[in-house]
Every structure is written in C-alpha cells, then in structure tokens.
C-alpha atoms as a PDB file:
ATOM      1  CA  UNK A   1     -37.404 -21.211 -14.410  1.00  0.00           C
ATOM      2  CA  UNK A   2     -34.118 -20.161 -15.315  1.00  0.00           C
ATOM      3  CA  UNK A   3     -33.590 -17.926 -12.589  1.00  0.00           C
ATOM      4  CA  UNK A   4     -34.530 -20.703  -9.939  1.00  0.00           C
ATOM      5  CA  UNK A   5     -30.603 -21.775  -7.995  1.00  0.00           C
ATOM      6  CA  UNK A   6     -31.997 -25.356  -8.681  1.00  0.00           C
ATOM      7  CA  UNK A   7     -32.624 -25.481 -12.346  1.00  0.00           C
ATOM      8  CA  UNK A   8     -31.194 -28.394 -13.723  1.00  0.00           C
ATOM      9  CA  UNK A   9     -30.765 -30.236 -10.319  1.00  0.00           C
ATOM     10  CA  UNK A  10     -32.971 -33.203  -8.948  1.00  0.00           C
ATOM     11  CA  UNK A  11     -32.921 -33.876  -5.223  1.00  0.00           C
ATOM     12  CA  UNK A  12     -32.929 -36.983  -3.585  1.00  0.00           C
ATOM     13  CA  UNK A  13     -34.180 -37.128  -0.407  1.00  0.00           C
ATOM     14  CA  UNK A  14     -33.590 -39.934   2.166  1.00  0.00           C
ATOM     15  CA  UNK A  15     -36.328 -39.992   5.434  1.00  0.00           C
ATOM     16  CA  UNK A  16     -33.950 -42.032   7.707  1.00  0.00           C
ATOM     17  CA  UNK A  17     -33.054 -40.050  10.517  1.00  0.00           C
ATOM     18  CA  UNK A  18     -29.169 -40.638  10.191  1.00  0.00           C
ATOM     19  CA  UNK A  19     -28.721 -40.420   6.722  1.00  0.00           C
ATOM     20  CA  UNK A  20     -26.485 -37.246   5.369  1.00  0.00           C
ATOM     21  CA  UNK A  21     -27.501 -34.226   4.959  1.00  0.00           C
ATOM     22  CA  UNK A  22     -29.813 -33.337   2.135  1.00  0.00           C
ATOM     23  CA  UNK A  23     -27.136 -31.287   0.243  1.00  0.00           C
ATOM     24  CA  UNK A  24     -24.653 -34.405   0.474  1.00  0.00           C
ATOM     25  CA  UNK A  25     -27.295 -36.607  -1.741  1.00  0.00           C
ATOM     26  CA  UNK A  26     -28.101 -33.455  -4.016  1.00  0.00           C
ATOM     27  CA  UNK A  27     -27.241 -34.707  -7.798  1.00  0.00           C
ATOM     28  CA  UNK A  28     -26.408 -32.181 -10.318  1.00  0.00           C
ATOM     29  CA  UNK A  29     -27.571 -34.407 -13.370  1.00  0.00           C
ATOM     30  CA  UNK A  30     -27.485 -31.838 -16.145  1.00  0.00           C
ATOM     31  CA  UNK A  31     -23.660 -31.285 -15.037  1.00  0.00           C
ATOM     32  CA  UNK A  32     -23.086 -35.357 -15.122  1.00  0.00           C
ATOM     33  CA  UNK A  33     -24.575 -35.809 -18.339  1.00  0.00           C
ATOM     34  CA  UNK A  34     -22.718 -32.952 -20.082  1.00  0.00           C
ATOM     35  CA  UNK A  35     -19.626 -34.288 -18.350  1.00  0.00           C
ATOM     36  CA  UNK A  36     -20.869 -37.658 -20.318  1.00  0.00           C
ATOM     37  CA  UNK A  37     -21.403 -36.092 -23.670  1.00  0.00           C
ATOM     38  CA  UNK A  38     -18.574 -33.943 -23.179  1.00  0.00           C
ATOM     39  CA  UNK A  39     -15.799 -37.478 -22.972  1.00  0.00           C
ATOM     40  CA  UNK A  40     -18.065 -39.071 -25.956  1.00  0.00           C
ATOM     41  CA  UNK A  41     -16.921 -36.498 -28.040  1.00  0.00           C
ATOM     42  CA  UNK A  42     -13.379 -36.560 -26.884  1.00  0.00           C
ATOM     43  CA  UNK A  43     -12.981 -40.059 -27.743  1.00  0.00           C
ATOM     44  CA  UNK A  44     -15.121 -40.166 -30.876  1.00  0.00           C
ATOM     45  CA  UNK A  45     -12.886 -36.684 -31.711  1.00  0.00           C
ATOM     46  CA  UNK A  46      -9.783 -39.204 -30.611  1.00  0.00           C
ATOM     47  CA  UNK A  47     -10.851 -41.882 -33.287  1.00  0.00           C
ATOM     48  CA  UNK A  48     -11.452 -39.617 -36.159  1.00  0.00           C
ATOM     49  CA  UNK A  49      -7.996 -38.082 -35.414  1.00  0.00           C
ATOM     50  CA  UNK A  50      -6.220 -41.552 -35.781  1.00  0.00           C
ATOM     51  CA  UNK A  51      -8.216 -42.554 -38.565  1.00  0.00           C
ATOM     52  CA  UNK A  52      -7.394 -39.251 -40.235  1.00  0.00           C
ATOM     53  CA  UNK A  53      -3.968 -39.497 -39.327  1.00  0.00           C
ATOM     54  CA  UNK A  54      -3.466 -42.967 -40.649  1.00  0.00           C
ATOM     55  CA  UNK A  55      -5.202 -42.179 -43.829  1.00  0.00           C
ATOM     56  CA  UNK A  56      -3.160 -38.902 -44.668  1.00  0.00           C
ATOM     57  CA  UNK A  57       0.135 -38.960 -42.690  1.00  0.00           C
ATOM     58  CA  UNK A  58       1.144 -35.440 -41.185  1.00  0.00           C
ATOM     59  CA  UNK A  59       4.548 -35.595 -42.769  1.00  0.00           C
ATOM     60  CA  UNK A  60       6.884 -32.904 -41.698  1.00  0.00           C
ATOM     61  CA  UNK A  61       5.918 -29.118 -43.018  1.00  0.00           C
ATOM     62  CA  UNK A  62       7.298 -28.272 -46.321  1.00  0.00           C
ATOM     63  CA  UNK A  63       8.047 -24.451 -46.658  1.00  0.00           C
ATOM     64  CA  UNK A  64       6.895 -22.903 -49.981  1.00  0.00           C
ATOM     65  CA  UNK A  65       9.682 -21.885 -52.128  1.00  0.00           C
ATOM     66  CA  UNK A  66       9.284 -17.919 -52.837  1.00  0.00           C
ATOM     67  CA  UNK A  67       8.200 -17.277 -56.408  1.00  0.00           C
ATOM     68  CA  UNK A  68       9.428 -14.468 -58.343  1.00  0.00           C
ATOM     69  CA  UNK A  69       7.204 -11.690 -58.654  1.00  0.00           C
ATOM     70  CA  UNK A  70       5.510 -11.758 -62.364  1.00  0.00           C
ATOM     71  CA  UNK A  71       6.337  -8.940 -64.318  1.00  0.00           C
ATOM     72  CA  UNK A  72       3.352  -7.838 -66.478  1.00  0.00           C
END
C-alpha cells in the first residue's frame, strides 16, 4: 500500500461531460490535514511563547563574570 502513487489521496470524480479533468478535482487530503495540524501547532506554539514570555521576561543577556581558578 505504501508503494501505490495514490496512497493517501481520495479522488473525486465528476460524470458530467464538461467538467475538468479528473486530475484537476484530485484532493490530496493527507497533505491538507497535515497542512491543518501543522498551523495548529504554530499558533498554539505562538500562545505558549507569549504566555511564557509575559510570565518570565527575556531581559537582555547577562555575561558571566570569569571566576578565578580555585587553587587546591
């Protein structure tokens, strides 16, 4: 099944003589979908980034001072 060039694909077909052509009405709906999922996660990535952001401020980076080595 994976090897088939239409796995993941469902074809509608229209029977009136002068509709498009069969690959004009093919839907890829496993591409939609992922492209569906895929902006879901972008904005619910979005929302946790502004909710961190607004709980814990990025403020600007502080550089560590350089500690003397211990002597031992």
């Amino acid at each position: 099944m994976a090897d088939s060039p239409h796995h993941g694909r469902i074809a509608i077909h229209c029977t009136m003589p002068y509709a498009m052509s069969q690959d004009d009405k093919l839907i890829d709906f496993s591409a939609e979908r992922a492209k569906r999922v895929h902006d879901l996660n972008e904005k619910r990535l979005n929302e946790v980034r502004q909710a961190f952001e607004q709980a814990m401020p990025l403020g600007k980076a502080k550089k560590k001072p350089k500690n003397k080595p211990k002597k031992r």
